[in-house]
Protein backbone atom coordinates (compact mmCIF):
# COMPACT_ATOMS: atom_id res chain seq x y z
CA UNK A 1 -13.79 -22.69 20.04
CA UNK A 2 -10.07 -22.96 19.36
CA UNK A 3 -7.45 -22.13 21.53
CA UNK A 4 -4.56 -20.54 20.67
CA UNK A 5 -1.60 -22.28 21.45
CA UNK A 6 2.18 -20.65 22.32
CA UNK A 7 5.03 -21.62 23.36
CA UNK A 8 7.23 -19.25 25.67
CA UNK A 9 10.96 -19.10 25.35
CA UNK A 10 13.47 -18.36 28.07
CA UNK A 11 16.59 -16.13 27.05
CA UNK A 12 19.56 -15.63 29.02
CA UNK A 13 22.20 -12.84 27.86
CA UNK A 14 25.53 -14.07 27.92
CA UNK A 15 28.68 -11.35 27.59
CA UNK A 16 31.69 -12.49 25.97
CA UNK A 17 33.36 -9.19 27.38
CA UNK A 18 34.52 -7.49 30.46
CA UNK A 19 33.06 -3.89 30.74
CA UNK A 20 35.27 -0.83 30.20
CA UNK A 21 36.94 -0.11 34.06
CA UNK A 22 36.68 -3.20 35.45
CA UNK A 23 38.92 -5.43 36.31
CA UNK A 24 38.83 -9.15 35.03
CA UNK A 25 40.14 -10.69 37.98
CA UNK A 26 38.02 -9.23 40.80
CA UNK A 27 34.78 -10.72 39.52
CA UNK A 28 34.46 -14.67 38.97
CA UNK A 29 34.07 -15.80 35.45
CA UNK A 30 30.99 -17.07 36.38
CA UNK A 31 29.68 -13.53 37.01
CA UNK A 32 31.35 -11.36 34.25
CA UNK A 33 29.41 -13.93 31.87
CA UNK A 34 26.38 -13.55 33.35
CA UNK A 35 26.23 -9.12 34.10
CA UNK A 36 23.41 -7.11 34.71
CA UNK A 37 21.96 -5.37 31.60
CA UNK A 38 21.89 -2.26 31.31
CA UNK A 39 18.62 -0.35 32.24
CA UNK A 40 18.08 1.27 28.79
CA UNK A 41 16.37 -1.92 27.52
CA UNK A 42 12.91 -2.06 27.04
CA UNK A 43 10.90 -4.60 26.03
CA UNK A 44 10.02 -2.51 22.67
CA UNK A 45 13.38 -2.07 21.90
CA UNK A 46 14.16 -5.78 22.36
CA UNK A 47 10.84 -6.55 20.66
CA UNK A 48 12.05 -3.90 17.39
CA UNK A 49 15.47 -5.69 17.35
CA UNK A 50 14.07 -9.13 17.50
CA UNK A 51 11.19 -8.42 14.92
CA UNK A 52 14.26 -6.43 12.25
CA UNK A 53 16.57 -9.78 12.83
CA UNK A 54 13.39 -11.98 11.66
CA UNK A 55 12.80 -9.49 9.17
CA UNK A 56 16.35 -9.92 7.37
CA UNK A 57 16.61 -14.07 7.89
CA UNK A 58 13.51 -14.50 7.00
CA UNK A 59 11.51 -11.77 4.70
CA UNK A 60 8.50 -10.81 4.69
CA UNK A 61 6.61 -14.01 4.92
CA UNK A 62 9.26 -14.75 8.65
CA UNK A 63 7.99 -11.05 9.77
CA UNK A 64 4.46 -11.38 8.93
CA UNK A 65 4.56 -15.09 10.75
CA UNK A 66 5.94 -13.35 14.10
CA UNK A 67 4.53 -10.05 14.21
CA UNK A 68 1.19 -10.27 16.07
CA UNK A 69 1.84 -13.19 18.02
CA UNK A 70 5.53 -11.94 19.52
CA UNK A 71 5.32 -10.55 23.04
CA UNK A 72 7.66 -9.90 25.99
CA UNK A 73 6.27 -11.09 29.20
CA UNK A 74 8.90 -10.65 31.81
CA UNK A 75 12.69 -8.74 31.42
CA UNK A 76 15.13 -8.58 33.89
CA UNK A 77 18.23 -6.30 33.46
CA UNK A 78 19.57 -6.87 36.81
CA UNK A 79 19.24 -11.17 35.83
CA UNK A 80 19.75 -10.14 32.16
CA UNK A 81 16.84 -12.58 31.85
CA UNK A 82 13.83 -12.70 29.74
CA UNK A 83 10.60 -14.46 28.50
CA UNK A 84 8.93 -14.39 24.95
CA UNK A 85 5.94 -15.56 23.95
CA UNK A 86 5.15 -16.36 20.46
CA UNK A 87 2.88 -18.92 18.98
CA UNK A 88 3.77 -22.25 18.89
CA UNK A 89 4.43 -22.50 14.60
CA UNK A 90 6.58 -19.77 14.60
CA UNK A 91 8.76 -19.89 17.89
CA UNK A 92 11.45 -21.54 15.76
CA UNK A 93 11.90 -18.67 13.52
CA UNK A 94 12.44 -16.44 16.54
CA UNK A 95 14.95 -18.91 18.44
CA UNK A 96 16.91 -18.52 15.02
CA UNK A 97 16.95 -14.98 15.02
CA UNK A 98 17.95 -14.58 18.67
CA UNK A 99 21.10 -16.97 17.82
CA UNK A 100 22.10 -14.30 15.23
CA UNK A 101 21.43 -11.22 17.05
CA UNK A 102 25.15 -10.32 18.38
CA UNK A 103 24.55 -7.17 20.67
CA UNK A 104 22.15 -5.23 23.10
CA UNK A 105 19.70 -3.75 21.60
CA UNK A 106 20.18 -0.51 23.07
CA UNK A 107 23.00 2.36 21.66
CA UNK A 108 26.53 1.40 22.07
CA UNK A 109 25.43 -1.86 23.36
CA UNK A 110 27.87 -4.75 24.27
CA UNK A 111 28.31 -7.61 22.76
CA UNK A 112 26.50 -10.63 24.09
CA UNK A 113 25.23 -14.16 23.16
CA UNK A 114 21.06 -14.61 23.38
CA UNK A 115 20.75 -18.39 24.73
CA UNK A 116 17.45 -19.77 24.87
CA UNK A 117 17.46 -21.89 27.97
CA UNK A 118 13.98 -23.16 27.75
CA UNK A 119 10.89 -23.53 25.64
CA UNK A 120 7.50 -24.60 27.20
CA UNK A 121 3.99 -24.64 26.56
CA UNK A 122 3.39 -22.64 29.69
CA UNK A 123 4.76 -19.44 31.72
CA UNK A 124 4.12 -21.42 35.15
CA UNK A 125 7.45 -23.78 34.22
CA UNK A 126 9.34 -20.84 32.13
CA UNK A 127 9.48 -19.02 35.15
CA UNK A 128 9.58 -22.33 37.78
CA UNK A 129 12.88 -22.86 35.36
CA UNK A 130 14.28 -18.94 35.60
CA UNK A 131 14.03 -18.71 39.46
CA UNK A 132 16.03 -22.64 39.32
CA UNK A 133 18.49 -21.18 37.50
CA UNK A 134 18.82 -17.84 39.40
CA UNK A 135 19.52 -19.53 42.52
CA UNK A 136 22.12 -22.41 41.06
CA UNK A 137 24.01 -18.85 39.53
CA UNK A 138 23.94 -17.42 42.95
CA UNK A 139 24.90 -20.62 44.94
CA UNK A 140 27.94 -21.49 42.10
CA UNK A 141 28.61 -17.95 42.37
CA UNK A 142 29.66 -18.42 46.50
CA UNK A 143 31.32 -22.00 45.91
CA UNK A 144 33.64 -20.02 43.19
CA UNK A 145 34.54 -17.07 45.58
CA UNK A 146 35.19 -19.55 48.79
CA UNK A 147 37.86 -21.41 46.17
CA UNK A 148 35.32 -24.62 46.33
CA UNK A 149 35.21 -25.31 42.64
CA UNK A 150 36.87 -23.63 39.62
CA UNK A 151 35.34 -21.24 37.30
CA UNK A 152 34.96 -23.91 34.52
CA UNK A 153 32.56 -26.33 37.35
CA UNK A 154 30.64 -23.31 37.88
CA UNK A 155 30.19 -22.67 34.62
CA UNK A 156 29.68 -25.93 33.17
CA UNK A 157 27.34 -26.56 36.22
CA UNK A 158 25.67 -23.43 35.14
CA UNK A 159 25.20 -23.61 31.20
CA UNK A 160 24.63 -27.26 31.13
CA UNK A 161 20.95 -27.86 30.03
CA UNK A 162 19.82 -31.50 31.40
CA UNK A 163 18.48 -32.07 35.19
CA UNK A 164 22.03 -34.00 35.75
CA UNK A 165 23.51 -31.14 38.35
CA UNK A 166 26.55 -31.71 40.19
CA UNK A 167 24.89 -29.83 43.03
CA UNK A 168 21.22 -30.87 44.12
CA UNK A 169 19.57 -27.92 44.91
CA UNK A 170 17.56 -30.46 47.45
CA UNK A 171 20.96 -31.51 48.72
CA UNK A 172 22.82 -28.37 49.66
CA UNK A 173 22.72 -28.37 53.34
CA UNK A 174 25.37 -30.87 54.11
CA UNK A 175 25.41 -34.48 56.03
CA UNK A 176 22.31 -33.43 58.17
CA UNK A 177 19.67 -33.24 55.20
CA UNK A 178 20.91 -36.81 53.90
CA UNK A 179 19.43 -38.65 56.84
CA UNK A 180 16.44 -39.92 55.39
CA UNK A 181 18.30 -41.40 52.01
CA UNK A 182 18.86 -45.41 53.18
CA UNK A 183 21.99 -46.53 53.53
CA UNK A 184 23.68 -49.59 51.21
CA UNK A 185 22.36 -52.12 53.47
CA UNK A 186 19.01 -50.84 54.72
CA UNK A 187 16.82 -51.56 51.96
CA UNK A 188 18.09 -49.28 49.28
CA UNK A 189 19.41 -50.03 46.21
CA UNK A 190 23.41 -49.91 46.36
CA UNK A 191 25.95 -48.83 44.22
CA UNK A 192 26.65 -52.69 42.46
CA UNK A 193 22.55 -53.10 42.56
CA UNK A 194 21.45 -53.41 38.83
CA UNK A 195 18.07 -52.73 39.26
């Protein structure tokens, strides 16, 4: 028996714009960029859109490729967060068309930027990766508003894609939580240590 293999793709929705009635400065930038969507979409609406954008890069042959395997598993609006699956020969063809698609799906729908934050072979780390980067959003988010970092740390903190943060999620509490890291000169490696 063969198994069918996927590959599941986590999207973000970025907006490049500030909603009609609201004002720029009483928001972070960190925040404006990363809205709630509005409650209109529907994953068969964001399925039709994704499937037509396919459809006019790649023909008939790209919409054939994607049509029975494509599938929305989880959407957000309030995170503006979603996960795809689609098998594991095509998922390329759908990343592609999600970096062209320019708006909502919905009517009048605002423009936005669909960033695919992570691929995997599994749901269980799609979603371990979603919930990682819901809380470093919330937690850059606070530092922003308390005038602790900048909008660009936040952001850059935010939309970079390696497991280099700037803030530890396992390090957040302060001096207390670092007590059982050594020190220089009990056994751990230092800062001049090679190796």
């Amino acid at each position: 028996m063969v198994r069918l293999k996927d590959r599941y793709l986590l999207v973000n929705i970025i907006y490049s714009d500030v909603p009609p009635g609201q004002a720029k400065s009483s928001v972070p930038d960190l925040l404006l960029y990363n809205q709630p969507t509005s409650d209109e979409l529907r994953p068969q609406l964001l399925l039709k859109a994704i499937r037509s954008e396919v459809a006019a890069l790649f023909g008939d042959c790209g919409s054939g490729a994607v049509d029975r395997s494509l599938q929305v598993k989880y959407l957000s609006p309030a995170t503006s967060t979603f996960i795809l699956r689609i098998s594991r020969a095509h998922y390329r063809l759908v990343w592609a068309a999600l970096a062209f698609m320019n708006r909502v799906p919905v009517r009048d729908g605002r423009p936005c930027v669909f960033r695919v934050v992570r691929v995997s072979g599994t749901i269980r780390k799609v979603e371990e990766e979603a919930v990682r980067r819901a809380k470093l959003l919330v937690l850059a988010a606070k530092d922003e508003m308390a005038g602790k970092s900048s909008s660009s740390d936040a952001l850059g903190a935010l939309l970079r894609s390696d497991k280099r943060q700037p803030r530890s999620l396992a390090m957040q509490g302060g001096p207390e939580d670092t007590d059982d890291v050594p020190e220089s000169g009990e056994g751990g490696l230092s800062a001049s240590d090679d190796g």
